[in-house]
Protein backbone atom coordinates (compact mmCIF):
# COMPACT_ATOMS: atom_id res chain seq x y z
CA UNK A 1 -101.40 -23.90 -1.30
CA UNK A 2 -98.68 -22.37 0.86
CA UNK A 3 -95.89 -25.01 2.83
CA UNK A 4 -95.10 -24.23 5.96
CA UNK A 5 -91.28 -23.80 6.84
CA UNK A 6 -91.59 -26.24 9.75
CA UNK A 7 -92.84 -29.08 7.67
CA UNK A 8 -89.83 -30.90 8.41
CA UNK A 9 -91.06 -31.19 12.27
CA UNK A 10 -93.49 -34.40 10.91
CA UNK A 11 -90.66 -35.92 10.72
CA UNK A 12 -90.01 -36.52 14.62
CA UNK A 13 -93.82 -36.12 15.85
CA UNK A 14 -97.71 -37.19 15.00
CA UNK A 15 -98.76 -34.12 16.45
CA UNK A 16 -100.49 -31.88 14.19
CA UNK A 17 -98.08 -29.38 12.88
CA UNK A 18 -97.00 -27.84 9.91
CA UNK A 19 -100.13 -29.02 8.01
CA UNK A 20 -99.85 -26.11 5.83
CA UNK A 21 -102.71 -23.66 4.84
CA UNK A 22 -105.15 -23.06 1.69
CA UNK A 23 -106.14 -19.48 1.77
CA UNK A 24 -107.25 -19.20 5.56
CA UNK A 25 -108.09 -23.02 5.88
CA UNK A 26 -106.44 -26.67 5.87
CA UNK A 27 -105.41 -27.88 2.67
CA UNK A 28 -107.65 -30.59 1.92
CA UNK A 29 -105.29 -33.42 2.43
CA UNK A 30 -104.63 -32.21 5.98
CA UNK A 31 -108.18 -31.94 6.54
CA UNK A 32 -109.14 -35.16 6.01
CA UNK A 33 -106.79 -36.58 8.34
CA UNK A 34 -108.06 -34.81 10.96
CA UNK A 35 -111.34 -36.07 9.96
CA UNK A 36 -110.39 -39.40 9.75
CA UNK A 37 -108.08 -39.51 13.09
CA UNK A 38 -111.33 -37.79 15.01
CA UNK A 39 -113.45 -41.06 13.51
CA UNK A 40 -110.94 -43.61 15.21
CA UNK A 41 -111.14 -41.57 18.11
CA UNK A 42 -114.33 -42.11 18.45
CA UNK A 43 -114.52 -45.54 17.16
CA UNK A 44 -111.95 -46.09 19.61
CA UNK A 45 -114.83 -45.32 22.73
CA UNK A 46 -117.33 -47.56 21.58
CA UNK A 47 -115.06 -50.12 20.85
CA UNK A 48 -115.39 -53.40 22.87
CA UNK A 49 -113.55 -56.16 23.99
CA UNK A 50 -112.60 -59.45 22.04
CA UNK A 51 -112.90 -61.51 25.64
CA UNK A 52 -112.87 -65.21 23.89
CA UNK A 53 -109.64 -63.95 22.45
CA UNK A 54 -108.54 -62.58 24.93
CA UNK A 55 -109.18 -64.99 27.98
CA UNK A 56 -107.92 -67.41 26.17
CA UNK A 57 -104.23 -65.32 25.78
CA UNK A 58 -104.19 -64.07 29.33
CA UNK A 59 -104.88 -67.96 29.81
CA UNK A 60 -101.38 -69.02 28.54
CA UNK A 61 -99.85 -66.07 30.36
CA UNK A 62 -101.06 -67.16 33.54
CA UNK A 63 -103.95 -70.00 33.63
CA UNK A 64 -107.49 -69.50 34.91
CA UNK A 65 -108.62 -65.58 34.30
CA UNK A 66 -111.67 -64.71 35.66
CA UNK A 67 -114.35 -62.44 33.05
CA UNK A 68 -116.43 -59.95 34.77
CA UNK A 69 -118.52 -56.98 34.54
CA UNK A 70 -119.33 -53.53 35.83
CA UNK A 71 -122.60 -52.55 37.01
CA UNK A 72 -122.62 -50.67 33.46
CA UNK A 73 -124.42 -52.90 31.43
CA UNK A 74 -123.83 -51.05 28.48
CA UNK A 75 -121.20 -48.41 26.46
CA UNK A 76 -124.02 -45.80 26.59
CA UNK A 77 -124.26 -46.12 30.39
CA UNK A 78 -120.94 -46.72 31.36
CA UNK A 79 -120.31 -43.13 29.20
CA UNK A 80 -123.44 -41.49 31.47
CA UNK A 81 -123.20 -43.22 34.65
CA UNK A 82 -118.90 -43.18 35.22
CA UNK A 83 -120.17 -44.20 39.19
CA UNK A 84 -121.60 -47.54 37.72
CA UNK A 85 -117.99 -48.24 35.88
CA UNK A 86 -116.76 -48.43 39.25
CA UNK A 87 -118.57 -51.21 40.85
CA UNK A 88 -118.71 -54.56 40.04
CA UNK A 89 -122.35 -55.64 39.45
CA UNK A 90 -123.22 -58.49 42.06
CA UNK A 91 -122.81 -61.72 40.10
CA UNK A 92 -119.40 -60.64 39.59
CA UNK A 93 -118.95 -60.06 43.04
CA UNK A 94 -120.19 -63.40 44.50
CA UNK A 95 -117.92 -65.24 41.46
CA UNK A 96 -114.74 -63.24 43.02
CA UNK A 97 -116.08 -64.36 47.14
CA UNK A 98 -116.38 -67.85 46.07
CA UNK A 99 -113.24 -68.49 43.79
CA UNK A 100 -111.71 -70.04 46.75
CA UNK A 101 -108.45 -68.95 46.09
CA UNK A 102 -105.42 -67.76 48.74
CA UNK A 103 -103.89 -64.84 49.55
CA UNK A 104 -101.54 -63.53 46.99
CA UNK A 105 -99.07 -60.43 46.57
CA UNK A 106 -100.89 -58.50 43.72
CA UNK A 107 -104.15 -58.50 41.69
CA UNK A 108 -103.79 -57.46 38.21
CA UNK A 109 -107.05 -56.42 36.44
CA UNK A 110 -107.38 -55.47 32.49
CA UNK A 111 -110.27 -53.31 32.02
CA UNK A 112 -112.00 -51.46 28.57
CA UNK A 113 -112.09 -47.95 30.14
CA UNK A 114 -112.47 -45.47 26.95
CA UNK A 115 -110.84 -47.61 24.42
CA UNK A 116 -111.10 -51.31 24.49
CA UNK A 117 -109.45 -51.15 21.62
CA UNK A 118 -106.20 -50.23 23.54
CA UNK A 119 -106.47 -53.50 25.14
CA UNK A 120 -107.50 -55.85 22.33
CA UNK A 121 -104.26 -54.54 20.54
CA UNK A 122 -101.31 -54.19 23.49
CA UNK A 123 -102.52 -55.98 26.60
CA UNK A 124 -101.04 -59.20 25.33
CA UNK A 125 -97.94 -58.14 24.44
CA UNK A 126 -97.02 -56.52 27.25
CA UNK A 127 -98.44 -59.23 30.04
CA UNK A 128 -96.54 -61.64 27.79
CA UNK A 129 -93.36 -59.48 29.35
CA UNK A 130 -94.50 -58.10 32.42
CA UNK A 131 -96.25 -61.59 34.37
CA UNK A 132 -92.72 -63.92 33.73
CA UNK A 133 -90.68 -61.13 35.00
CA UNK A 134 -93.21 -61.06 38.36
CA UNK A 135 -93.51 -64.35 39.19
CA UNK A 136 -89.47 -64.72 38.34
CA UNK A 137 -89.19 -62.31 41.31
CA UNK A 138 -90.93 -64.12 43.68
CA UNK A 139 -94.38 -62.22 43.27
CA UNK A 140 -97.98 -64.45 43.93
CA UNK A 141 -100.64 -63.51 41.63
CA UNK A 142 -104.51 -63.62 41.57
CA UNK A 143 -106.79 -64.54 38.76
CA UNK A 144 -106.30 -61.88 36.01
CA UNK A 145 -109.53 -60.59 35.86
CA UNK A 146 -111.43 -58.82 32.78
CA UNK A 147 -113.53 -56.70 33.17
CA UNK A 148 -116.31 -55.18 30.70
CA UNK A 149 -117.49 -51.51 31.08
CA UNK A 150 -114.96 -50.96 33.56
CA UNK A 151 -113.47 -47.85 34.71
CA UNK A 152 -109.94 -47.57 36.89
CA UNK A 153 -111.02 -47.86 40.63
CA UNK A 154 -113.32 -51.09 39.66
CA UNK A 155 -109.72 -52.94 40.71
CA UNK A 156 -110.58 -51.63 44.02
CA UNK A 157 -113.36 -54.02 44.91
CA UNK A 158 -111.62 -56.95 42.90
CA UNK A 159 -108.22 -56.03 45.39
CA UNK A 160 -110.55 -56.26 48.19
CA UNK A 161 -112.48 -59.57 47.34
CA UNK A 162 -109.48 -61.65 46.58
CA UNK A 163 -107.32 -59.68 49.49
CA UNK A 164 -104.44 -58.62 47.86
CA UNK A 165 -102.13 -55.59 49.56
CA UNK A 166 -100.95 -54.22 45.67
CA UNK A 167 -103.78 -53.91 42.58
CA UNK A 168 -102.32 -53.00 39.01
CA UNK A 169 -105.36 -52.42 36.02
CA UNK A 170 -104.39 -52.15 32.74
CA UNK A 171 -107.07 -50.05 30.83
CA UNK A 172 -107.32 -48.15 27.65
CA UNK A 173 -107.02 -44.61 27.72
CA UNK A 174 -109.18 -41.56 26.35
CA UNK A 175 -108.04 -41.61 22.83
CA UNK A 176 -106.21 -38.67 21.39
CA UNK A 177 -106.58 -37.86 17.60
CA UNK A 178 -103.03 -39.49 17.31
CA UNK A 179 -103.10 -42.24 19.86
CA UNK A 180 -107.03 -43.95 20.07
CA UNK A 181 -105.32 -47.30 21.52
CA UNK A 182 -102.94 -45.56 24.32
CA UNK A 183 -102.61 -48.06 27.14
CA UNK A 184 -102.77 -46.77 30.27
CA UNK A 185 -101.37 -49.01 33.94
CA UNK A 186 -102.72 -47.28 37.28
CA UNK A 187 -100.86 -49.18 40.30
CA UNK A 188 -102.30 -48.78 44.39
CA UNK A 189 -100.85 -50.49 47.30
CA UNK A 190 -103.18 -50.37 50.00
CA UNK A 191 -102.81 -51.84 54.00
CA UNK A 192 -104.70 -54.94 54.46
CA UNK A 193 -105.72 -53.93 57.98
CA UNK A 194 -107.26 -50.76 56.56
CA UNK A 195 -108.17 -51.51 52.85
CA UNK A 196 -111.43 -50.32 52.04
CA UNK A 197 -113.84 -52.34 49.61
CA UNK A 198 -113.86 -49.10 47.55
CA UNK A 199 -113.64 -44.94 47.39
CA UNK A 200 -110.00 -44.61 46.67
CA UNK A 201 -108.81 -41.51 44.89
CA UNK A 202 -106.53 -40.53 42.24
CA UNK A 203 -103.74 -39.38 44.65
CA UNK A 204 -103.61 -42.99 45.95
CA UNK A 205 -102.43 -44.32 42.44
CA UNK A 206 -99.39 -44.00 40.51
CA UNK A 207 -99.59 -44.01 36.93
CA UNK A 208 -97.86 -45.39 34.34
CA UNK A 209 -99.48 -43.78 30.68
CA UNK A 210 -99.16 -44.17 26.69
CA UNK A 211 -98.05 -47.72 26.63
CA UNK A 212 -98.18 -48.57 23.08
CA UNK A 213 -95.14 -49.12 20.27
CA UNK A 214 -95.43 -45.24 19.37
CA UNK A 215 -95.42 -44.37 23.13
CA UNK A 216 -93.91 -45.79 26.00
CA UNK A 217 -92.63 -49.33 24.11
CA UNK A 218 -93.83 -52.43 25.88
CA UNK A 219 -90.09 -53.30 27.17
CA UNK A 220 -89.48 -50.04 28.70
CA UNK A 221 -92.86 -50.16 30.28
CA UNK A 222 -92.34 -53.69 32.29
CA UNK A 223 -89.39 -52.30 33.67
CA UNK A 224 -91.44 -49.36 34.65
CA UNK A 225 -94.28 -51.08 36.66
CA UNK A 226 -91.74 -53.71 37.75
CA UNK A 227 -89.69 -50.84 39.81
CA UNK A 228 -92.71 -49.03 40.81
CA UNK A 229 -94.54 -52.38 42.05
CA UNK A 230 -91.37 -53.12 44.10
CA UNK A 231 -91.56 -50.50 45.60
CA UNK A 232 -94.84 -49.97 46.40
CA UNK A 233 -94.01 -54.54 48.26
CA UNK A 234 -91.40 -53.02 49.96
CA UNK A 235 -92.56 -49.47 51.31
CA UNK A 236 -95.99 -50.03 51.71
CA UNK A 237 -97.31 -46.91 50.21
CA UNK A 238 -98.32 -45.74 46.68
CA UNK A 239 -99.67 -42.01 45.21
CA UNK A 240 -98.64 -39.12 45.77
CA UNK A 241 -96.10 -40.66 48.53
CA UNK A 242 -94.17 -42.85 46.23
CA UNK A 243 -91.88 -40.62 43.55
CA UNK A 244 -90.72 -42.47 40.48
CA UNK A 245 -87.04 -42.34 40.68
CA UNK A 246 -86.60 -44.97 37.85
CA UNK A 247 -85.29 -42.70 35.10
CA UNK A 248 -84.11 -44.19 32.24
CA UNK A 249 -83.49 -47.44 31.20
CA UNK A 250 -79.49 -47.01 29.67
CA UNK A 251 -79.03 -47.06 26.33
């Protein structure tokens, strides 16, 4: 088996380089990784949510989330039918209209998207930081609300049933052979006078991506949404109209 010169690149990155070559092939250590890296990817997708564990974390975070579902009742639909990820089927819908609560600044929404394992593993951990530092500044929140089968304009509807002006989902990400629990935030501010129950597109979101210990780490990423929220309270506008100006945290 032949090394490669730029082995010592592993060192600083999980990409795949520098895996050396047998003849014109992997070695056979090298290939197995890849084999077993493309398994947790796909593991990853058909992953689902640990709700009892998790409602019941959220719960000490902030008290009373709500569980709900997409009109996906299944992986294999919500993988063929990305429309019906985007919905909320109508039980959940009447549960959100009659929760009876007020008016409140933001609705934050943790969703499964491609990799619910994303969320069984960091979602905790970084509420734990993120809902504290909120409600320290003064913000109102809504019921968390989980959602099964869900996909990332699903916090749409749930922004529009409990009338909030600024919607943040936390959902996991399509997995990567090197990341199959990235965590991904997607933040909209839209007007109350003109917010619509759904159709939003991508350009009225601003993303925040890779939230995980080997990615963006949990501390650097609350200070992250925190400015970008802000700022989406104070200007009134989100997308492709709001630039992230943050930089880097010193140090």
């Amino acid at each position: 088996m032949e090394t490669d010169p730029w082995e010592f690149l592993q060192a600083y990155t999980a990409a795949r380089i520098a895996r050396g070559r047998a003849g014109y092939s992997l070695p056979t250590r090298a290939l197995l990784d890849f084999q077993l890296d493309h398994a947790r990817a796909r593991d990853a997708v058909y992953s689902t949510l640990e709700t009892g564990r998790l409602l019941a974390e959220i719960d000490r975070i902030q008290p009373r989330p709500v569980l709900l579902q997409s009109q996906a009742p299944d992986r294999r639909t919500y993988l063929q039918r990305p429309d019906q990820g985007r919905r909320l089927d109508a039980e959940s819908w009447l549960r959100l209209q009659t929760l009876g609560t007020s008016p409140a600044d933001l609705s934050i929404v943790v969703a499964d998207g491609l990799s619910a394992t994303a969320i069984n593993t960091h979602v905790t951990p970084l509420l734990s930081q993120l809902v504290p530092e909120l409600v320290a500044q003064g913000w109102t929140l809504a019921p968390i609300c989980l959602v099964q089968q869900g996909r990332v304009a699903i916090a749409d509807e749930v922004a529009y049933a409990l009338k909030t002006n600024v919607t943040l989902i936390l959902i996991g990400e399509r997995p990567g052979l090197t990341s199959p629990d990235s965590l991904g935030a997607y933040l909209t501010y839209v007007d109350a006078l003109t917010r619509p129950r759904s159709g939003l597109t991508d350009e009225s979101r601003n993303c925040v991506s890779n939230i995980r210990p080997e990615g963006m780490p949990y501390d650097f990423a609350t200070q992250k949404l925190l400015y970008l929220l802000t700022e989406m309270k104070t200007r009134k506008l989100s997308g492709v109209q709001l630039k992230d100006e943050m930089g880097l945290l010193d140090g």
